[in-house]
PDB file of N, CA and C in Angstrom:
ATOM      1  N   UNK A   1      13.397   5.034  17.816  1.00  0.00           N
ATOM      2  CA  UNK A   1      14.143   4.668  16.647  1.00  0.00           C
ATOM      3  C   UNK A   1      13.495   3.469  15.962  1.00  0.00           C
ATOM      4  N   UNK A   2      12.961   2.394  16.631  1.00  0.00           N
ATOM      5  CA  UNK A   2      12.664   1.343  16.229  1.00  0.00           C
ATOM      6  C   UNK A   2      11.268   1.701  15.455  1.00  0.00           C
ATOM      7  N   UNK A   3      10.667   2.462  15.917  1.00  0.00           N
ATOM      8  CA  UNK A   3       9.599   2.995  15.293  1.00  0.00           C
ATOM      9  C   UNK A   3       9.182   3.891  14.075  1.00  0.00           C
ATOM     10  N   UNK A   4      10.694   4.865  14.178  1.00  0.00           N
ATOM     11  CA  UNK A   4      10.829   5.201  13.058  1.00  0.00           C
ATOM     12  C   UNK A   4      11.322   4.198  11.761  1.00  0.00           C
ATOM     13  N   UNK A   5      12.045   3.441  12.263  1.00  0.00           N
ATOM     14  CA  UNK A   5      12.552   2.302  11.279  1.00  0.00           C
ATOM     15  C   UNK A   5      11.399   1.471  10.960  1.00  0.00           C
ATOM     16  N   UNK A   6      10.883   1.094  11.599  1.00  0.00           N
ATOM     17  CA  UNK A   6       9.689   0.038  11.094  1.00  0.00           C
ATOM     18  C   UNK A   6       8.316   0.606  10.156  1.00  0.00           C
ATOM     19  N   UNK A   7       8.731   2.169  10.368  1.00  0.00           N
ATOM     20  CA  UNK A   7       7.276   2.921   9.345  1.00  0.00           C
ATOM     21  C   UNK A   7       7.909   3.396   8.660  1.00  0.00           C
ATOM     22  N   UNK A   8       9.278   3.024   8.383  1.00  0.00           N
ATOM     23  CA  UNK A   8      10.265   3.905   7.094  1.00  0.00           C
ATOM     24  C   UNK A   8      10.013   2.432   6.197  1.00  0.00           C
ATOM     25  N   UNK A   9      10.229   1.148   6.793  1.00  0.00           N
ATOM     26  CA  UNK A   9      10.434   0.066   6.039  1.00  0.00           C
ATOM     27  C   UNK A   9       8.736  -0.597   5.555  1.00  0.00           C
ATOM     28  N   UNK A  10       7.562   0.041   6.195  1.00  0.00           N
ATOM     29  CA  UNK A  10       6.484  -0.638   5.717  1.00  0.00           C
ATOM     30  C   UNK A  10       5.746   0.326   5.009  1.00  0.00           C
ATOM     31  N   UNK A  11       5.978   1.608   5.002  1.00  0.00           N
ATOM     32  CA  UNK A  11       5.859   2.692   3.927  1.00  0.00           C
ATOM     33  C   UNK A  11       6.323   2.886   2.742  1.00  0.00           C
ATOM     34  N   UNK A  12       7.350   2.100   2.547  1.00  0.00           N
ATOM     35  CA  UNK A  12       8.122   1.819   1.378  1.00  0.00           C
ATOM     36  C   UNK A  12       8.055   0.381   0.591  1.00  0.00           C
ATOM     37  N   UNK A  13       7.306  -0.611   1.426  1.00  0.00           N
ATOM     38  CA  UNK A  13       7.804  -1.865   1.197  1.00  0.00           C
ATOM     39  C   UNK A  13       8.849  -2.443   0.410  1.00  0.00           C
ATOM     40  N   UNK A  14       9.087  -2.196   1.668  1.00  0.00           N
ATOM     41  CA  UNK A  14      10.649  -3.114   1.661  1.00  0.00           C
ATOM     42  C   UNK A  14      10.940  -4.244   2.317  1.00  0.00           C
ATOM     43  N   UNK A  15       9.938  -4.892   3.179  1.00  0.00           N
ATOM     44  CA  UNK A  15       9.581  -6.268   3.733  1.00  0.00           C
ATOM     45  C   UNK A  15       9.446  -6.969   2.971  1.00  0.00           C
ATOM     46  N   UNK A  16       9.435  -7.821   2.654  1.00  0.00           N
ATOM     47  CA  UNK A  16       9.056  -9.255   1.953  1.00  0.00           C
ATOM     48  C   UNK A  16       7.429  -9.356   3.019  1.00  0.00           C
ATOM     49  N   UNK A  17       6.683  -9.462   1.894  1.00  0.00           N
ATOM     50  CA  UNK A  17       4.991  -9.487   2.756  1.00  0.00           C
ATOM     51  C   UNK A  17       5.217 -10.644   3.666  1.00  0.00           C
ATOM     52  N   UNK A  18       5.828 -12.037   3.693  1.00  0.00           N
ATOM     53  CA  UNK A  18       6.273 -13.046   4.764  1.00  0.00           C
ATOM     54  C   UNK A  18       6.792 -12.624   5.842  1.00  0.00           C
ATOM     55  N   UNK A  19       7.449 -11.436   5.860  1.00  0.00           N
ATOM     56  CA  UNK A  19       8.185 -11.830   6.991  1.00  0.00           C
ATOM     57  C   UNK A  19       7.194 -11.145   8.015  1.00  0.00           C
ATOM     58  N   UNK A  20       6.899 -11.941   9.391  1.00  0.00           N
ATOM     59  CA  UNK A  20       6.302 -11.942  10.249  1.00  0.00           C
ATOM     60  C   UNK A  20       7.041 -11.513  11.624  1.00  0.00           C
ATOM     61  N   UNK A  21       8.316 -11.806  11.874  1.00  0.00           N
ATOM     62  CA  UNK A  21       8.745 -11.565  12.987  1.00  0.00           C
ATOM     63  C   UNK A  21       9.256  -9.346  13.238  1.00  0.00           C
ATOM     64  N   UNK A  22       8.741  -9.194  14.225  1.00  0.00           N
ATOM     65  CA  UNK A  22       8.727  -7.636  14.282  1.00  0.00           C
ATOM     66  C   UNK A  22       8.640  -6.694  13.990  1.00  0.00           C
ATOM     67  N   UNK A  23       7.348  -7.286  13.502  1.00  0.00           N
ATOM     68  CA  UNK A  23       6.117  -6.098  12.792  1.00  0.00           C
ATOM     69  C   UNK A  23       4.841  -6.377  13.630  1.00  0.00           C
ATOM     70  N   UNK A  24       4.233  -4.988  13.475  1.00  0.00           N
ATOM     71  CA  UNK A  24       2.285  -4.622  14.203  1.00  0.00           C
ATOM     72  C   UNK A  24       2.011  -5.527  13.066  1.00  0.00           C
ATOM     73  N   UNK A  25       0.933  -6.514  13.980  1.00  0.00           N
ATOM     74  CA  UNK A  25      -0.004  -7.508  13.451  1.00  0.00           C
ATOM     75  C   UNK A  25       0.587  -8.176  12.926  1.00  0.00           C
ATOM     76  N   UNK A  26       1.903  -8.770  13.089  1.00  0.00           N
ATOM     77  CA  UNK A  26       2.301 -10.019  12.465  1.00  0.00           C
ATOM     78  C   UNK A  26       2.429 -11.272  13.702  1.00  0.00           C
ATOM     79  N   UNK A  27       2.187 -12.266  13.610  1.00  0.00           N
ATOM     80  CA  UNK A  27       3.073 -12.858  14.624  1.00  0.00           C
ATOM     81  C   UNK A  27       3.527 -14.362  14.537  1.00  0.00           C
ATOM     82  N   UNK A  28       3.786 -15.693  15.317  1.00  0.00           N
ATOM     83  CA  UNK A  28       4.295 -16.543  15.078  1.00  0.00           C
ATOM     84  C   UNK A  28       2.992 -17.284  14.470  1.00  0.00           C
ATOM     85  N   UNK A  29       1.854 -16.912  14.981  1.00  0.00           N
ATOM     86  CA  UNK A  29       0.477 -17.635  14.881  1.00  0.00           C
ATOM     87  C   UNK A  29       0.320 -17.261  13.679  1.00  0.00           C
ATOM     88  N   UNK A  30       0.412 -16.009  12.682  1.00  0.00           N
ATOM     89  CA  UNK A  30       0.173 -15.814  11.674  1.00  0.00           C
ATOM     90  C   UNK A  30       1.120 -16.166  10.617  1.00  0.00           C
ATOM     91  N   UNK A  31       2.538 -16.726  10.888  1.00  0.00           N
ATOM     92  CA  UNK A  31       3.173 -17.402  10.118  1.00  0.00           C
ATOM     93  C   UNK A  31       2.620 -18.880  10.414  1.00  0.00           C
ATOM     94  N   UNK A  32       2.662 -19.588  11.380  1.00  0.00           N
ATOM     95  CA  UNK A  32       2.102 -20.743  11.314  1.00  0.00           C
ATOM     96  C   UNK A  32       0.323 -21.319  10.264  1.00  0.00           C
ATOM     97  N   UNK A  33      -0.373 -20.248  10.651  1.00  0.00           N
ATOM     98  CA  UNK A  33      -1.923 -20.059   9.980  1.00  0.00           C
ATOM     99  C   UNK A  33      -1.245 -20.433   8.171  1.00  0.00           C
ATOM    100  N   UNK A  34       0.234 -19.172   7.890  1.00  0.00           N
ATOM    101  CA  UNK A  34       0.439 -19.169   6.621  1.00  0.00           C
ATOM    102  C   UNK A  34       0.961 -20.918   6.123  1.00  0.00           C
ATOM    103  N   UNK A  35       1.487 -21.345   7.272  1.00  0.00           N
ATOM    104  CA  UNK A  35       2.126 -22.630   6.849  1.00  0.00           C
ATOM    105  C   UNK A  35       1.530 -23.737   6.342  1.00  0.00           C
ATOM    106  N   UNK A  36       0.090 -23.625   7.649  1.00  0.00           N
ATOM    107  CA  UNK A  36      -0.732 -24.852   7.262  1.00  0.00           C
ATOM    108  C   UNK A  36      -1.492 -24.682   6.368  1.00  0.00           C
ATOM    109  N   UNK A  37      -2.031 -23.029   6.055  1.00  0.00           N
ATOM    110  CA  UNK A  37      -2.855 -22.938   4.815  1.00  0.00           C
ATOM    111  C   UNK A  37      -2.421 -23.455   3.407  1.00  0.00           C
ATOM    112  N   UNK A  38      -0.800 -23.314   3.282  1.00  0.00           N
ATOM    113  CA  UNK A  38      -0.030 -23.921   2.369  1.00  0.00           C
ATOM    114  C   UNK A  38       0.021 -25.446   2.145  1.00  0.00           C
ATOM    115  N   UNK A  39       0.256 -26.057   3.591  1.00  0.00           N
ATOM    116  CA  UNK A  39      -0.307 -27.793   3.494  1.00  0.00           C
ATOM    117  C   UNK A  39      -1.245 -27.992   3.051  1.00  0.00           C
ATOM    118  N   UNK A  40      -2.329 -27.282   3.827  1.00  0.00           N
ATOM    119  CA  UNK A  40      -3.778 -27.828   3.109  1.00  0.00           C
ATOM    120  C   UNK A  40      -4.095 -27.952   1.635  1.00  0.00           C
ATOM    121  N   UNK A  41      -3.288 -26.554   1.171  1.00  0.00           N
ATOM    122  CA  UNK A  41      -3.754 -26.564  -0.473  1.00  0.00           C
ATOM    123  C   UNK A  41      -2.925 -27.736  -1.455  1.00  0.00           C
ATOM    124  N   UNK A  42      -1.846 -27.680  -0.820  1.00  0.00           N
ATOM    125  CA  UNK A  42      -1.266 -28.844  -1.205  1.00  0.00           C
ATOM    126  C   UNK A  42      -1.865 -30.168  -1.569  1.00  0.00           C
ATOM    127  N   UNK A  43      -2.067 -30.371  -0.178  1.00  0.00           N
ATOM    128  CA  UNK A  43      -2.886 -31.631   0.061  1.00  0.00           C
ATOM    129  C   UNK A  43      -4.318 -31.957  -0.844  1.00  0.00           C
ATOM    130  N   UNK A  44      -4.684 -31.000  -0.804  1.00  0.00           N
ATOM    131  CA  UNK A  44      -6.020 -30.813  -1.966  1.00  0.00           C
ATOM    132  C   UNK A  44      -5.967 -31.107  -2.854  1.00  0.00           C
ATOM    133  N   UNK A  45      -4.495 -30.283  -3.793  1.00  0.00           N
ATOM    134  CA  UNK A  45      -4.026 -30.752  -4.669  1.00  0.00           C
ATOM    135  C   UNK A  45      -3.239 -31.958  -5.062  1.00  0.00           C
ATOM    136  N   UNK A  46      -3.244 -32.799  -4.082  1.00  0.00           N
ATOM    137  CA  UNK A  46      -2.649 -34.080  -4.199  1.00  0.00           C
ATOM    138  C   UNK A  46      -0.433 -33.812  -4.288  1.00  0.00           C
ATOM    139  N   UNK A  47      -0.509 -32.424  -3.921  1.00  0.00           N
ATOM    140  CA  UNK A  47       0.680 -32.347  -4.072  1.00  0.00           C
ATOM    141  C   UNK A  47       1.604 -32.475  -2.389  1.00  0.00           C
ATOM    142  N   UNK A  48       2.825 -33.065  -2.831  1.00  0.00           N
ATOM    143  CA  UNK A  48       3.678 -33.298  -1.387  1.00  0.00           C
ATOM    144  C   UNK A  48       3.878 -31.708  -0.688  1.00  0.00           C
ATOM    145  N   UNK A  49       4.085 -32.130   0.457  1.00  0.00           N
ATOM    146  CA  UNK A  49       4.831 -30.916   1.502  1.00  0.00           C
ATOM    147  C   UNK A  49       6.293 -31.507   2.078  1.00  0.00           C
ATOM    148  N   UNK A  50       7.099 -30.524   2.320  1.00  0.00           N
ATOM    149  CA  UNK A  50       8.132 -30.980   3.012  1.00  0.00           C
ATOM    150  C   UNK A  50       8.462 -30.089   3.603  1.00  0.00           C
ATOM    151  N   UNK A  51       8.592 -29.769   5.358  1.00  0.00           N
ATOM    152  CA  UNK A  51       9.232 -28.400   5.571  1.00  0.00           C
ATOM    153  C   UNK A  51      10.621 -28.537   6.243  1.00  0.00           C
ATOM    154  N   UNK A  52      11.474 -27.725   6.054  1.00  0.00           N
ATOM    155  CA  UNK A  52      12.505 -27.444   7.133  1.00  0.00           C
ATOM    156  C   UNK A  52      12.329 -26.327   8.142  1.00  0.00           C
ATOM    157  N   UNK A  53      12.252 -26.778   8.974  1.00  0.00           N
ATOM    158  CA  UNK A  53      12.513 -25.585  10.007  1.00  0.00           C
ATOM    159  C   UNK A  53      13.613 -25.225  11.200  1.00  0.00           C
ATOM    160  N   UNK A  54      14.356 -24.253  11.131  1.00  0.00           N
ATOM    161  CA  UNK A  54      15.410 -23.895  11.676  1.00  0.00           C
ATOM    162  C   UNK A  54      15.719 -22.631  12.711  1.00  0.00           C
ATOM    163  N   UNK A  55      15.946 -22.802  13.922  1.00  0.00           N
ATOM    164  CA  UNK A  55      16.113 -22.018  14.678  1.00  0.00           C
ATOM    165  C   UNK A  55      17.195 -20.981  14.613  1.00  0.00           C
ATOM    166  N   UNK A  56      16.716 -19.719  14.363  1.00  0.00           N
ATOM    167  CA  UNK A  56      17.887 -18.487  14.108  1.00  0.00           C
ATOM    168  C   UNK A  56      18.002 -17.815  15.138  1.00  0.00           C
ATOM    169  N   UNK A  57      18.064 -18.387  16.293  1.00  0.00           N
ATOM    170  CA  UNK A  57      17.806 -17.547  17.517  1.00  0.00           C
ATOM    171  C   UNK A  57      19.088 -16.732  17.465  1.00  0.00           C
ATOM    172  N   UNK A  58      20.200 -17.286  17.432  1.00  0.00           N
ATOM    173  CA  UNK A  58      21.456 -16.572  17.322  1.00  0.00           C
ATOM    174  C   UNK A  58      21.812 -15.788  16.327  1.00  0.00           C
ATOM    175  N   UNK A  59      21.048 -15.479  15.011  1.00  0.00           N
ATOM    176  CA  UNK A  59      21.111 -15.378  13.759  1.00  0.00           C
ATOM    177  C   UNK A  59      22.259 -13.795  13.916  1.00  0.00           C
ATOM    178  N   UNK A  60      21.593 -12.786  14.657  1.00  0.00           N
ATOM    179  CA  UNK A  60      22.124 -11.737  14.710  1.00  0.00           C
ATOM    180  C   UNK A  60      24.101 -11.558  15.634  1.00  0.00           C
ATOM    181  N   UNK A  61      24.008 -12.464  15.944  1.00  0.00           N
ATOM    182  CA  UNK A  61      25.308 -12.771  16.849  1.00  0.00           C
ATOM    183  C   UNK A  61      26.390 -13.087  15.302  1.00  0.00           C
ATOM    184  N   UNK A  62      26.048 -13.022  14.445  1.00  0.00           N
ATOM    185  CA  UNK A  62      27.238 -14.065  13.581  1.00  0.00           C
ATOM    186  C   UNK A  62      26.634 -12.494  12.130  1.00  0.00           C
ATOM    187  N   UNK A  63      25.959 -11.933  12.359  1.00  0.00           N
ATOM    188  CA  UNK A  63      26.075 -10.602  11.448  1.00  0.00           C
ATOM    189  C   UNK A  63      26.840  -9.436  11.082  1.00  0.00           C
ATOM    190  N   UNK A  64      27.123  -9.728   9.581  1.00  0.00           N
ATOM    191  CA  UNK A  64      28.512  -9.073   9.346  1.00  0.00           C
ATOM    192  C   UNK A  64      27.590  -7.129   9.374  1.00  0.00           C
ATOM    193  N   UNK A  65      28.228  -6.764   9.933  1.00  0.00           N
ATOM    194  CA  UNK A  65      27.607  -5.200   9.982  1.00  0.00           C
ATOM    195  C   UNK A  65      27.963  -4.248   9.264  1.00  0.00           C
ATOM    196  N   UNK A  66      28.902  -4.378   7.945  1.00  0.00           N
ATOM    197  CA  UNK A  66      29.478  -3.245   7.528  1.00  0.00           C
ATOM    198  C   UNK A  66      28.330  -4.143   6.010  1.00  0.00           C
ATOM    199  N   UNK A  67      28.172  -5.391   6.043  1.00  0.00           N
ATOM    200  CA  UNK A  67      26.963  -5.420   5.183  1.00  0.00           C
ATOM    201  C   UNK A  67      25.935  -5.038   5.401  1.00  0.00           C
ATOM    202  N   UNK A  68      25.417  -5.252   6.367  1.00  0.00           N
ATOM    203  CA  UNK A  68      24.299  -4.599   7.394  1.00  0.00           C
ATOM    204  C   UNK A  68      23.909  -3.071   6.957  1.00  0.00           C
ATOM    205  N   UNK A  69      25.136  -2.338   6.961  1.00  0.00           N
ATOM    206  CA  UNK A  69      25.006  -1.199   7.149  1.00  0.00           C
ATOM    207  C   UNK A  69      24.533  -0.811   5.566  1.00  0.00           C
ATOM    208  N   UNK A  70      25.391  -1.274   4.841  1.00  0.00           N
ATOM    209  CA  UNK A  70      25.521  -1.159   3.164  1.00  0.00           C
ATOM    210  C   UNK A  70      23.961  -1.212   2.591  1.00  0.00           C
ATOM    211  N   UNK A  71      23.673  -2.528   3.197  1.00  0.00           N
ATOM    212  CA  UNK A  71      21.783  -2.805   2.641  1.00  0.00           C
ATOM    213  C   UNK A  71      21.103  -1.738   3.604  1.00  0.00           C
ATOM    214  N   UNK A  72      21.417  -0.969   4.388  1.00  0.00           N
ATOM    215  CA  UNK A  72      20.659  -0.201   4.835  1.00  0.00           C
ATOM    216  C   UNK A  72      20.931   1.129   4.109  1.00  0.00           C
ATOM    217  N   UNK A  73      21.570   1.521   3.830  1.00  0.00           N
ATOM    218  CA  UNK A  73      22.145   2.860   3.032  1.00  0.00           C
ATOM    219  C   UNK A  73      21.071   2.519   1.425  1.00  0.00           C
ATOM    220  N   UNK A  74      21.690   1.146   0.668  1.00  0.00           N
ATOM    221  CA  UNK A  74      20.705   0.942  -0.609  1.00  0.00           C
ATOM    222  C   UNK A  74      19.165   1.363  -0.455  1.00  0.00           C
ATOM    223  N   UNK A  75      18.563   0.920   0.765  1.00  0.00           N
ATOM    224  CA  UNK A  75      17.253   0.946   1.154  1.00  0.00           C
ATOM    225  C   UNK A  75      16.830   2.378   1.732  1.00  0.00           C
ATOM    226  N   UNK A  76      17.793   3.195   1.455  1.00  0.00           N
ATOM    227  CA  UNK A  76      17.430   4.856   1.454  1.00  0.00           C
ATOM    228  C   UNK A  76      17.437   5.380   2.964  1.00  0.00           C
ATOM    229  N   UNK A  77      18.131   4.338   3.831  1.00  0.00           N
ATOM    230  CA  UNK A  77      18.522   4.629   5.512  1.00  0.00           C
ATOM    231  C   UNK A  77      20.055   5.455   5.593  1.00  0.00           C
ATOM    232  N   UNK A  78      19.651   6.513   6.013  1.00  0.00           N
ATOM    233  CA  UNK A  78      21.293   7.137   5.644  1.00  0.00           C
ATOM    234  C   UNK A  78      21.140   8.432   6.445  1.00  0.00           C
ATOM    235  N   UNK A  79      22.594   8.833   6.879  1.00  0.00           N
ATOM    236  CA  UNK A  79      22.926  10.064   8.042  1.00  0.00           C
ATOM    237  C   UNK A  79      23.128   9.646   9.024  1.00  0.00           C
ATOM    238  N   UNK A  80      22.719  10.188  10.368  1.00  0.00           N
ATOM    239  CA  UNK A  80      23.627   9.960  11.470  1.00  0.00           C
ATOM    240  C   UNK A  80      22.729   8.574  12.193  1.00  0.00           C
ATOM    241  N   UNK A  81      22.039   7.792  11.684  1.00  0.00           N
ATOM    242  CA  UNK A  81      21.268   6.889  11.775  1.00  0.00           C
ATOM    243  C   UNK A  81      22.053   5.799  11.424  1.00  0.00           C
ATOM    244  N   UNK A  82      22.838   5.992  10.929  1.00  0.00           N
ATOM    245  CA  UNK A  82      24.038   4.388  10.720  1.00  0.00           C
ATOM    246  C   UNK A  82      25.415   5.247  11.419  1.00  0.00           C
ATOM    247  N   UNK A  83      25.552   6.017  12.258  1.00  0.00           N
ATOM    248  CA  UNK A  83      26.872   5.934  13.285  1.00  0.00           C
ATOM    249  C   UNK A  83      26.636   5.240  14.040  1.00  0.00           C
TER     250      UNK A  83
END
């Protein structure tokens, strides 16, 4: 399932090209690579950085699912795949 879902969602793009977490060939190293490449240019440019960073480890524990389900139906996921 997870597999079908993940080549339904990168066949279509429907990712945001950022997001890195649980996708082939993405990983924490390649969001980090994206972070500092962003400082650096900054910095080049004499312009500030500021980051926040926030742990969503729980993120999915507090997810309303009948929205869940809704953005999955918009995004052309539909049939016995959302029972």
């Amino acid at each position: 399932m997870f597999k079908r879902l993940s080549d339904f969602l990168e066949n279509n793009n429907i990712l945001y090209e950022y997001q890195f977490g649980f996708r082939k060939n993405y990983s924490t190293s390649h969001a980090m690579m994206e972070v500092m490449d962003n400082i650096y240019q900054n910095w080049d440019n004499h312009e500030l950085t500021i980051g926040i960073f926030l742990d969503l480890q729980k993120a999915f524990d507090t997810v309303n699912y009948d929205i869940l389900l809704k953005k999955l139906e918009i995004y052309g996921i539909r049939g016995i795949v959302l029972k």
